[in-house]
Protein backbone atom coordinates (compact mmCIF):
# COMPACT_ATOMS: atom_id res chain seq x y z
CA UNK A 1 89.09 107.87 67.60
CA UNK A 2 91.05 108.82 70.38
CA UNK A 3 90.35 107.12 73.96
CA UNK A 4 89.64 109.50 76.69
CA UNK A 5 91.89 108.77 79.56
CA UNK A 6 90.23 107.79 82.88
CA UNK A 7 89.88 110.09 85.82
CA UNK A 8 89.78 108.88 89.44
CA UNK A 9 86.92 109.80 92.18
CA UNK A 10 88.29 108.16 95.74
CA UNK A 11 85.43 107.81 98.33
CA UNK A 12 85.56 105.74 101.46
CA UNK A 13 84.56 101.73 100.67
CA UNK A 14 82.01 101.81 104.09
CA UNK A 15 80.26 105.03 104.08
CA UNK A 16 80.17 106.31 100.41
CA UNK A 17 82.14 109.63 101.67
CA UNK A 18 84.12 111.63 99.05
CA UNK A 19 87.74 111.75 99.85
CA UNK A 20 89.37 113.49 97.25
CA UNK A 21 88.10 116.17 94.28
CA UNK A 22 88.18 114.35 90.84
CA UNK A 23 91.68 113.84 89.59
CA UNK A 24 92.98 113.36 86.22
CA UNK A 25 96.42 110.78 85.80
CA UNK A 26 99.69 112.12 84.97
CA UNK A 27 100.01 112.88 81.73
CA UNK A 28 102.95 111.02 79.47
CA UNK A 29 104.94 114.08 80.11
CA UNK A 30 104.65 114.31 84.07
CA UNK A 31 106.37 112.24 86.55
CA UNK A 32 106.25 111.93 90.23
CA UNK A 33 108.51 114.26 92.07
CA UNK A 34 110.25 111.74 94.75
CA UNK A 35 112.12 114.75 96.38
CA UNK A 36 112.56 114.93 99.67
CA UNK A 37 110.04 117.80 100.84
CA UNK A 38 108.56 118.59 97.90
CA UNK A 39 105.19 117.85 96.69
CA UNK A 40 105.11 114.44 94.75
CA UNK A 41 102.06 114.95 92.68
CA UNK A 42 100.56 117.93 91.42
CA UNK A 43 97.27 119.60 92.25
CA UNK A 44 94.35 117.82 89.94
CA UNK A 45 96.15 115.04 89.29
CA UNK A 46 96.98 111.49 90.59
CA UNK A 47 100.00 109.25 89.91
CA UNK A 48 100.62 105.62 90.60
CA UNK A 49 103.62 104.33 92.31
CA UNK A 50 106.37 101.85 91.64
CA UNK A 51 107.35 100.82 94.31
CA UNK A 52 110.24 101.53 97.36
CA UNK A 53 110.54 101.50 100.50
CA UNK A 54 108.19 105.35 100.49
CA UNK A 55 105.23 103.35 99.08
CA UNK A 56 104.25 100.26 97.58
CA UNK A 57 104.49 99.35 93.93
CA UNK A 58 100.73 100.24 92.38
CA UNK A 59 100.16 102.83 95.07
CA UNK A 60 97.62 105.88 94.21
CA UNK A 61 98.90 108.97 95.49
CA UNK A 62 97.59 112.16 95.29
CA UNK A 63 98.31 116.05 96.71
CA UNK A 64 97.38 116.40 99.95
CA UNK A 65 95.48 119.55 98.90
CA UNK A 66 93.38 117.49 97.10
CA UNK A 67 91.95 115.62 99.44
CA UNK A 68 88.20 116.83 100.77
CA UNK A 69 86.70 115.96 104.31
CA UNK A 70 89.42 114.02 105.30
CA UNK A 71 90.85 114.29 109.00
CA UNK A 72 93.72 113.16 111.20
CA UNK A 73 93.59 109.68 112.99
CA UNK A 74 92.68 109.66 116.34
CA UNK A 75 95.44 107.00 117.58
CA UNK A 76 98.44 109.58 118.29
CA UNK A 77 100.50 106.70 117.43
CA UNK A 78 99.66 107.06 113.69
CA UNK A 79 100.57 110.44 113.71
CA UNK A 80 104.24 110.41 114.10
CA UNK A 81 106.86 112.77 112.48
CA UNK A 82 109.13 115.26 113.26
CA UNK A 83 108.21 118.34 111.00
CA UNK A 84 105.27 116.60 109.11
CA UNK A 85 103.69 113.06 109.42
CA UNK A 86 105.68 110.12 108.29
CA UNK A 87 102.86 107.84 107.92
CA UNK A 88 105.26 104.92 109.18
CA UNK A 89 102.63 103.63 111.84
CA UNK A 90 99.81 102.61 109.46
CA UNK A 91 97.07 104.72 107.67
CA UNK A 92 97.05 107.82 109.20
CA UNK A 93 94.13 109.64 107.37
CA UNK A 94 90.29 108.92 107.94
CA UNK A 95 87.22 110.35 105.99
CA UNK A 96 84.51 112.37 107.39
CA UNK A 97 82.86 109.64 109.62
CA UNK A 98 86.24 108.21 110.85
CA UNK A 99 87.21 105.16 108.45
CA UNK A 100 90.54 104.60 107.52
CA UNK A 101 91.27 106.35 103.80
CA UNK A 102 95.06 106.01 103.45
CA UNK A 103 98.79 107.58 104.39
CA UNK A 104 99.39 111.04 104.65
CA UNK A 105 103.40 111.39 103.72
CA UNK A 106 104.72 114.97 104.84
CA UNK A 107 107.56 114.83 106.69
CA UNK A 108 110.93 116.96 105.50
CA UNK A 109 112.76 113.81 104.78
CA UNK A 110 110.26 112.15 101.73
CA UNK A 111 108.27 113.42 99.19
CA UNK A 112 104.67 114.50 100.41
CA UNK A 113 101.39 113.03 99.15
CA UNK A 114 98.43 111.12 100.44
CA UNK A 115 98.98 107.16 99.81
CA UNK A 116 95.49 105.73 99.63
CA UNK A 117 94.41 102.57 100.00
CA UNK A 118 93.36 100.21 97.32
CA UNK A 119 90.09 99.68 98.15
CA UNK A 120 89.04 103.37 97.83
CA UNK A 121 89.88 104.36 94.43
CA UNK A 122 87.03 104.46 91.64
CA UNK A 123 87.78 104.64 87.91
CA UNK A 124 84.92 106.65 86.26
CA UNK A 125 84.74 107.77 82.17
């Protein structure tokens, strides 16, 4: 019997609100692209980091277009970059009523994906 793999649904830990549509992991033939301007996960699909200085080791990342009702921060200060956002300033991303979601990484010089935080991510059958 084989064992279905798990997909993720990420929803804010204070308010319930879906962040992301549901995504399936990487399969044992995909890796994540750590390119500099390209797209480090693909659509549908979430990986989980190793660890560098681009994200910590266990991160969840996903494709930015995958993420749903999620907005900019409202502190400019998080929202620094010079073609894209380099989410060096702290979480950068907030769901529908404002809470803090996770990282959006899309400047030219790394590889672009949404970091979220730990306390977001749901593992559902």
């Amino acid at each position: 019997m084989r064992r279905r793999k798990a997909n993720i649904e990420a929803s804010c830990p204070l308010c319930r609100a879906v962040i992301t549509r549901p995504l399936s992991p990487l399969g044992p033939d995909q890796r994540l692209c750590l390119e500099d301007g390209k797209t480090a996960v693909p659509e549908g699909f979430f990986g989980v980091k190793t660890g560098d200085q681009w994200s910590a080791e266990g991160s969840i990342l996903v494709n930015l277009s995958d993420l749903v009702e999620t907005h900019h921060h409202s502190d400019l200060h998080r929202l620094a970059g010079c073609c894209g956002l380099d989410g060096m300033d702290g979480p950068n991303l907030v769901c529908v009523n404002g809470h803090e979601i996770g990282t959006e990484k899309s400047d030219g010089w790394m590889p672009h994906a949404a970091v979220l935080l730990d306390s977001i991510v749901q593992v559902s059958e």
